[in-house]
Protein backbone atom coordinates (compact mmCIF):
# COMPACT_ATOMS: atom_id res chain seq x y z
CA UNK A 1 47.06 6.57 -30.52
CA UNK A 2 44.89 4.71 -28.28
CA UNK A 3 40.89 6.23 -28.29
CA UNK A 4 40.88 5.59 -24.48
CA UNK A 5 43.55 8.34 -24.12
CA UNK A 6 41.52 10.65 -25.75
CA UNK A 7 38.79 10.42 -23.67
CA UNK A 8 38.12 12.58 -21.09
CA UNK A 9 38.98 11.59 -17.13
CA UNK A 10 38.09 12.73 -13.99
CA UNK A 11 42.19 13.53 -13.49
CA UNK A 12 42.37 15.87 -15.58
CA UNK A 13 40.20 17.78 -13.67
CA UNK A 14 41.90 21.35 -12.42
CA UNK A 15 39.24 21.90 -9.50
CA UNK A 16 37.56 24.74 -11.26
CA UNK A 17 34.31 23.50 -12.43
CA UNK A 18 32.99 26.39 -15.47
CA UNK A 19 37.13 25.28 -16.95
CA UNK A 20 36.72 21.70 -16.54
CA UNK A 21 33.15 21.85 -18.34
CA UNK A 22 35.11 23.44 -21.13
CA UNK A 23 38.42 21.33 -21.28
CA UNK A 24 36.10 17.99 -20.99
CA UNK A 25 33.98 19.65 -23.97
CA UNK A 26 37.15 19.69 -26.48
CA UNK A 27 37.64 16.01 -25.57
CA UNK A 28 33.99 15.32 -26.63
CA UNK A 29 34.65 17.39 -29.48
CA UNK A 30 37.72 15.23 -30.99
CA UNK A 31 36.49 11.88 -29.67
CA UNK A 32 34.04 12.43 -33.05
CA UNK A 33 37.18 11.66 -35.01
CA UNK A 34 36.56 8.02 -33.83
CA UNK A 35 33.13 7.84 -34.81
CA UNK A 36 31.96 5.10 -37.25
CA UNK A 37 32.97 5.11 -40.85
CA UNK A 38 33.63 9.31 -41.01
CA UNK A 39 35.20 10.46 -43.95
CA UNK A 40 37.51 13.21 -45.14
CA UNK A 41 34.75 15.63 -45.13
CA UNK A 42 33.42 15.02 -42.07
CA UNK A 43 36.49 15.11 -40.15
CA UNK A 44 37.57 18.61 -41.63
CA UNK A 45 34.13 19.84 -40.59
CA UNK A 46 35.46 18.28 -36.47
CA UNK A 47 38.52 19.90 -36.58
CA UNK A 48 36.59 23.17 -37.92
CA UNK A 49 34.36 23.02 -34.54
CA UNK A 50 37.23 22.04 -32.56
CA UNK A 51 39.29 25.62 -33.57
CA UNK A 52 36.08 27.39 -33.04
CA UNK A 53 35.33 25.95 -29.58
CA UNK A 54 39.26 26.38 -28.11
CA UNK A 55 39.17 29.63 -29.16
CA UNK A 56 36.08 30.08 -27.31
CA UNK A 57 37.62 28.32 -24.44
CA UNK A 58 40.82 30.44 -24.44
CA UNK A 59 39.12 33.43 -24.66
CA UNK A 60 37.17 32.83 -21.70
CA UNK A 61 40.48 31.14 -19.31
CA UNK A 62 42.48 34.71 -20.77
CA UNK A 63 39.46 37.17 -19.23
CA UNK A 64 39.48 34.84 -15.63
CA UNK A 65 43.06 34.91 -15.60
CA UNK A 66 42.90 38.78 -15.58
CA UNK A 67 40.07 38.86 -13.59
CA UNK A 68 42.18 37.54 -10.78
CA UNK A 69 45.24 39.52 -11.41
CA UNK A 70 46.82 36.02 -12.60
CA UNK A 71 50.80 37.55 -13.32
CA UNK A 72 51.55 35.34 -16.23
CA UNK A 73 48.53 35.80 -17.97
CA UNK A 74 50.50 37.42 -20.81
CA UNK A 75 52.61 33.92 -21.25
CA UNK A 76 49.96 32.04 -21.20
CA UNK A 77 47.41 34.03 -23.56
CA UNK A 78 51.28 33.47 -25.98
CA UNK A 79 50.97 29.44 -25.12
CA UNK A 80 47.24 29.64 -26.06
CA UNK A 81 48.07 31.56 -29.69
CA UNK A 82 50.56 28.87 -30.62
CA UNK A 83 47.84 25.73 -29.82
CA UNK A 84 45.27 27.43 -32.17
CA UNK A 85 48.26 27.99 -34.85
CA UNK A 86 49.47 24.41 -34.77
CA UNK A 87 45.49 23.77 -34.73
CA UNK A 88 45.49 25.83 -38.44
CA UNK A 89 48.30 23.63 -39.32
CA UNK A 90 46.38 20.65 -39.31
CA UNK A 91 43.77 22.07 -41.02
CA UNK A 92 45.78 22.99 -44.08
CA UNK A 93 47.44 20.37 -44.17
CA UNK A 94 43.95 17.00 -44.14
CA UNK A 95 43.98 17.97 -47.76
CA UNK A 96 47.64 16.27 -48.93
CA UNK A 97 47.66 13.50 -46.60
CA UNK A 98 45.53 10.19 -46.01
CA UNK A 99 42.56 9.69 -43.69
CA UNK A 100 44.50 7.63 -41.19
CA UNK A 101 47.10 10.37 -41.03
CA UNK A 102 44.89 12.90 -40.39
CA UNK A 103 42.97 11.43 -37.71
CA UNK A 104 46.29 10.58 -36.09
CA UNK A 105 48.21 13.94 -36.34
CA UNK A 106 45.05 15.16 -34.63
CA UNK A 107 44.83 12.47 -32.28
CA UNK A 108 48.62 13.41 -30.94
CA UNK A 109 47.73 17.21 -30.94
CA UNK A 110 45.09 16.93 -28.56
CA UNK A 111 46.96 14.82 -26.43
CA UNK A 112 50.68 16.05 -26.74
CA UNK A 113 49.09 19.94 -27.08
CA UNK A 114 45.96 20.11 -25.73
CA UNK A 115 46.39 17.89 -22.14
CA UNK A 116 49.69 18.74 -21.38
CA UNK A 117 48.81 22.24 -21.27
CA UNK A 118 45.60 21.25 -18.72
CA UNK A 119 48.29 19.62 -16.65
CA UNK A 120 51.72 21.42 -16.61
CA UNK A 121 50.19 24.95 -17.81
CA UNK A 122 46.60 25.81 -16.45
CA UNK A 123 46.67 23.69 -13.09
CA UNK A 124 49.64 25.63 -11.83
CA UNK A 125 46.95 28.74 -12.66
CA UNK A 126 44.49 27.84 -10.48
CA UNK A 127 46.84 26.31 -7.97
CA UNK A 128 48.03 29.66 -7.24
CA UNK A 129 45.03 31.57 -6.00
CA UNK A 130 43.76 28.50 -3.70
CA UNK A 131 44.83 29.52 0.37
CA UNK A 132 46.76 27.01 2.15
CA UNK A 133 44.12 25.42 3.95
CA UNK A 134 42.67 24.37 0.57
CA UNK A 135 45.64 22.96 -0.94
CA UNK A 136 45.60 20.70 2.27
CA UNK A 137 42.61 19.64 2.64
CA UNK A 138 42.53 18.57 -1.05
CA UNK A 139 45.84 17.21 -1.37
CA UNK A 140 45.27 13.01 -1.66
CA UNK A 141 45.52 10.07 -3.76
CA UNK A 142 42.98 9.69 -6.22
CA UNK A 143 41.79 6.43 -7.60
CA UNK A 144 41.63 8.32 -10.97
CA UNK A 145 45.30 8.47 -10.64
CA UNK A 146 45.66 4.91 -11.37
CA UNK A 147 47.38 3.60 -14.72
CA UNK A 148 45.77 0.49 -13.99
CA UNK A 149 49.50 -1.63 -13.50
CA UNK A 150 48.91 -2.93 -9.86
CA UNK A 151 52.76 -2.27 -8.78
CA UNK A 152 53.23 0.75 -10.06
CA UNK A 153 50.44 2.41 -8.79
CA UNK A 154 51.01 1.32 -5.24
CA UNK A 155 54.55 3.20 -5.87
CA UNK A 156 52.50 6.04 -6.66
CA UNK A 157 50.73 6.12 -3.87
CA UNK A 158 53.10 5.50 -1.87
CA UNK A 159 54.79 8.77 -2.67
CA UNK A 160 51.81 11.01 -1.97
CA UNK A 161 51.87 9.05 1.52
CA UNK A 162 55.56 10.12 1.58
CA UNK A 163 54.44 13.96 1.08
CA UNK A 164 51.58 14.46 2.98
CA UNK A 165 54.05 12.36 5.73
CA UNK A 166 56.96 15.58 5.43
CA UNK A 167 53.29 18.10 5.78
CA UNK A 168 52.20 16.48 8.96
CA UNK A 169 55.23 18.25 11.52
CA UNK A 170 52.56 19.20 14.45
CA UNK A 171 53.71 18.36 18.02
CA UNK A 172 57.42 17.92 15.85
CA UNK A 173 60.68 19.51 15.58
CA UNK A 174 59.52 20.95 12.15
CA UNK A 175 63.10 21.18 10.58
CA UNK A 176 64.23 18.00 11.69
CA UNK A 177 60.68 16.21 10.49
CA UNK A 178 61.44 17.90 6.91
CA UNK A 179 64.82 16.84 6.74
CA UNK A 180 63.64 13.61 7.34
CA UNK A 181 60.77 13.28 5.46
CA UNK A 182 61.95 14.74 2.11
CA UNK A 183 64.96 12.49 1.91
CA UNK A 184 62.57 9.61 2.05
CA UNK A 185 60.43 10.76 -0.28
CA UNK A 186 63.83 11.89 -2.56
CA UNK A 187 65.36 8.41 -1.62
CA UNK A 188 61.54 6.10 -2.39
CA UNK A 189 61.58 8.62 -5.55
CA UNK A 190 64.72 7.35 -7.19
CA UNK A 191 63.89 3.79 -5.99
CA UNK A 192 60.01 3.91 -7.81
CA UNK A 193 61.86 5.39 -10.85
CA UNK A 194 64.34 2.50 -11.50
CA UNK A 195 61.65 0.05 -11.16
CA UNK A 196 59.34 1.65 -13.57
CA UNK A 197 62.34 2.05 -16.11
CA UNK A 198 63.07 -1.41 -15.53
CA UNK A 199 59.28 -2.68 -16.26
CA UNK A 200 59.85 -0.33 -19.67
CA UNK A 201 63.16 -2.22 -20.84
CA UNK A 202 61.27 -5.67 -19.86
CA UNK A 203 58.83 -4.90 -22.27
CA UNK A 204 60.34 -2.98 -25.05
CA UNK A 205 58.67 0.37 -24.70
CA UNK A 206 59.65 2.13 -27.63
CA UNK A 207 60.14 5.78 -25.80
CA UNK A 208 62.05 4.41 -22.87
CA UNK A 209 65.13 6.91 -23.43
CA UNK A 210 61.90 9.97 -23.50
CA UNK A 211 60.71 8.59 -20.65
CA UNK A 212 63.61 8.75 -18.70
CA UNK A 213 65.01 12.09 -19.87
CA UNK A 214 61.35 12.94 -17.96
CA UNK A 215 62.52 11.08 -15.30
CA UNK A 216 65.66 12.91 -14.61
CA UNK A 217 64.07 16.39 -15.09
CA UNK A 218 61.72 15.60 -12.33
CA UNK A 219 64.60 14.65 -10.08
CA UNK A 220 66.47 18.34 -11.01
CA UNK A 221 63.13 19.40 -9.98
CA UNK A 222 63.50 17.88 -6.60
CA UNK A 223 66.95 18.59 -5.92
CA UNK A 224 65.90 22.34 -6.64
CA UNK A 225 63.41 22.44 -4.36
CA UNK A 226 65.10 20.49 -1.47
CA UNK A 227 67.94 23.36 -2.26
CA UNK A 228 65.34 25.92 -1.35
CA UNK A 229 64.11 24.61 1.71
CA UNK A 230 66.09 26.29 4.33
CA UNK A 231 65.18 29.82 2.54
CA UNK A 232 61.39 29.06 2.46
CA UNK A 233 58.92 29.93 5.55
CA UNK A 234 56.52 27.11 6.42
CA UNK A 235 53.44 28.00 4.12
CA UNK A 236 55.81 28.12 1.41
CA UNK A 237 57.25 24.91 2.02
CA UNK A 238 53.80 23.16 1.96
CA UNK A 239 52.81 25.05 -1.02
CA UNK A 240 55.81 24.59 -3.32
CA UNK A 241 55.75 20.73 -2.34
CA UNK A 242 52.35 20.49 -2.75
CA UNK A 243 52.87 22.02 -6.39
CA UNK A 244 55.74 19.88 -7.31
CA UNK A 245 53.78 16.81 -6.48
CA UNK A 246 50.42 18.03 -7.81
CA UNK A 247 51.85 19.40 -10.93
CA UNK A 248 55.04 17.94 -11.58
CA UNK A 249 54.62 14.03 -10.87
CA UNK A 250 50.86 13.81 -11.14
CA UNK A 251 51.41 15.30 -14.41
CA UNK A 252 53.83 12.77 -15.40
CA UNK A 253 51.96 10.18 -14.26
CA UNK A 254 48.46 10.88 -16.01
CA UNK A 255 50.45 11.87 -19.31
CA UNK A 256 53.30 9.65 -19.60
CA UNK A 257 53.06 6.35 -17.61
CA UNK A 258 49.46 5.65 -18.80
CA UNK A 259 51.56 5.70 -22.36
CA UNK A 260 53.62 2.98 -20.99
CA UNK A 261 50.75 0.68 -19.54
CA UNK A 262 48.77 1.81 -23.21
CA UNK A 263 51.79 0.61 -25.17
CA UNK A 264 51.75 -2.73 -23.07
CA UNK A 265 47.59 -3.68 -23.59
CA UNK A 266 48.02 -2.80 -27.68
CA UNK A 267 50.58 -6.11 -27.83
C-alpha cells in the first residue's frame, strides 16, 4: 500500500464541512502508522485512538442522519457497526503477526473500509438533502479528480462534459436532447473503458480482471438508469444522473484508477 493513498485529499471531500473535518481526522490518525521507526507498541496504541475516534465520528454522522430524517439511517448506523468490528479484528489480531503485516492489514482497512464508505456510502447521504439548484451549480470537474495519467484524465473529463452536456436542454426539445446526449455519454463511456483496460493489460496490472468486473457494474448501472428515463420527471432526471456520475464513476475513479496509476509509479 502506497502512503500517498492514505493521505487525505481534497476529493474525498462530501461538501459537508463539520464530516469532512472528521473523515480527514481518521486519515491523520492512521498516517502515524508511517511515522519513523514505530514499533509494535506504538502502533497498537494508533489503532487504539483510531477505534476511539471512528466511533466518535460515527456517533456523531448517526445523530445528523436522524436529525434530518435521513431514511436509511438504520443501514447505515449497521455499515458503521461492522467497520468498528473489523477495526477489533485488527486489534486482536497485531499480537500473532509481524510489524509489516500489521501496518499493512491496517493500511488496506482504511482504504478498502474506511474510503469506500466516504465515497459509495456517506456521499449519497448528503447528496440527498441538497435541492436541485445545488447539485447544479456544484456539479464540475475537479482538478482533484486527477490520477495524474495525462490521457486518462482528459477521458474523465471528458465525460463530466458529456453530462453536464445531456443537463443543459434550455431553448431544446428536452426528450430529444436526452436521447441524444446520454447515448453519447453511454457510447464515449464504453469507448474510455476499453482504453483504460487496455493501458492495464499494457502494463501488467495485477487486478485487471477486479477492475473490469467494476467496469461492467458501472455500465449495468447505466443501462438501468437510461431504462428509467422515460418514467422520471425532469428534476429527477438531473438528480439521478447527477448521482450516478458523482457517486458512481467519481467513486471509481478516486478509489480504483488512482490504484492503477499507483501500481504503475511503484515499478
Amino acid at each position: 500500500m502506497n502512503f500517498n493513498l492514505l493521505t487525505w485529499d481534497e476529493s474525498y471531500k462530501i461538501g459537508n464541512n463539520k464530516v469532512d473535518s472528521e473523515h480527514k481526522k481518521l486519515f491523520d490518525i492512521a498516517s502515524k502508522i508511517y511515522q519513523n521507526k514505530i514499533n509494535k507498541e506504538e502502533l497498537i496504541l494508533i489503532v487504539k485512538e483510531l477505534v476511539k475516534y471512528t466511533k466518535f465520528h460515527f456517533a456523531n454522522e448517526e445523530n445528523y442522519m436522524q436529525s434530518i430524517g435521513y431514511e436509511k439511517v438504520k443501514e447505515h448506523k449497521e455499515i458503521h457497526k461492522g467497520i468498528v468490528n473489523d477495526l477489533n479484528k485488527i486489534i486482536k489480531e497485531l499480537g500473532t503477526i509481524s510489524l509489516e503485516e500489521a501496518i499493512e492489514k491496517l493500511s488496506d482497512f482504511i482504504y478498502s473500509g474506511i474510503l469506500q464508505h466516504i465515497l459509495l456510502v456517506d456521499k449519497r447521504v448528503h447528496f440527498n438533502i441538497k435541492s436541485r439548484e445545488e447539485l447544479k451549480s456544484h456539479f464540475a470537474w475537479k482538478n482533484s479528480y486527477k490520477i495524474n495519467y495525462e490521457s486518462i484524465d482528459k477521458e474523465h473529463e471528458e465525460l463530466f462534459k458529456l453530462a453536464i452536456e445531456a443537463l443543459n436542454y434550455h431553448d431544446k426539445d428536452i426528450k430529444k436532447h436526452i436521447r441524444i446526449t446520454i447515448k453519447k455519454l453511454y457510447d464515449y463511456m464504453q469507448t474510455h473503458f476499453k482504453y483504460e483496460e487496455e493501458y492495464m493489460r499494457n502494463i501488467a496490472y495485477p487486478n485487471l480482471k477486479e477492475h473490469m468486473a467494476q467496469h461492467e457494474i458501472i455500465i449495468k448501472e447505466m443501462n438501468n438508469f437510461i431504462k428509467s428515463i422515460p418514467n422520471l420527471k425532469i428534476e429527477e432526471f438531473e438528480r439521478n444522473l447527477i448521482e450516478y456520475i458523482d457517486i458512481w464513476l467519481i467513486g471509481h475513479i478516486i478509489y480504483e484508477d488512482r490504484k492503477i496509476v499507483n501500481e504503475n509509479n511503484s515499478y
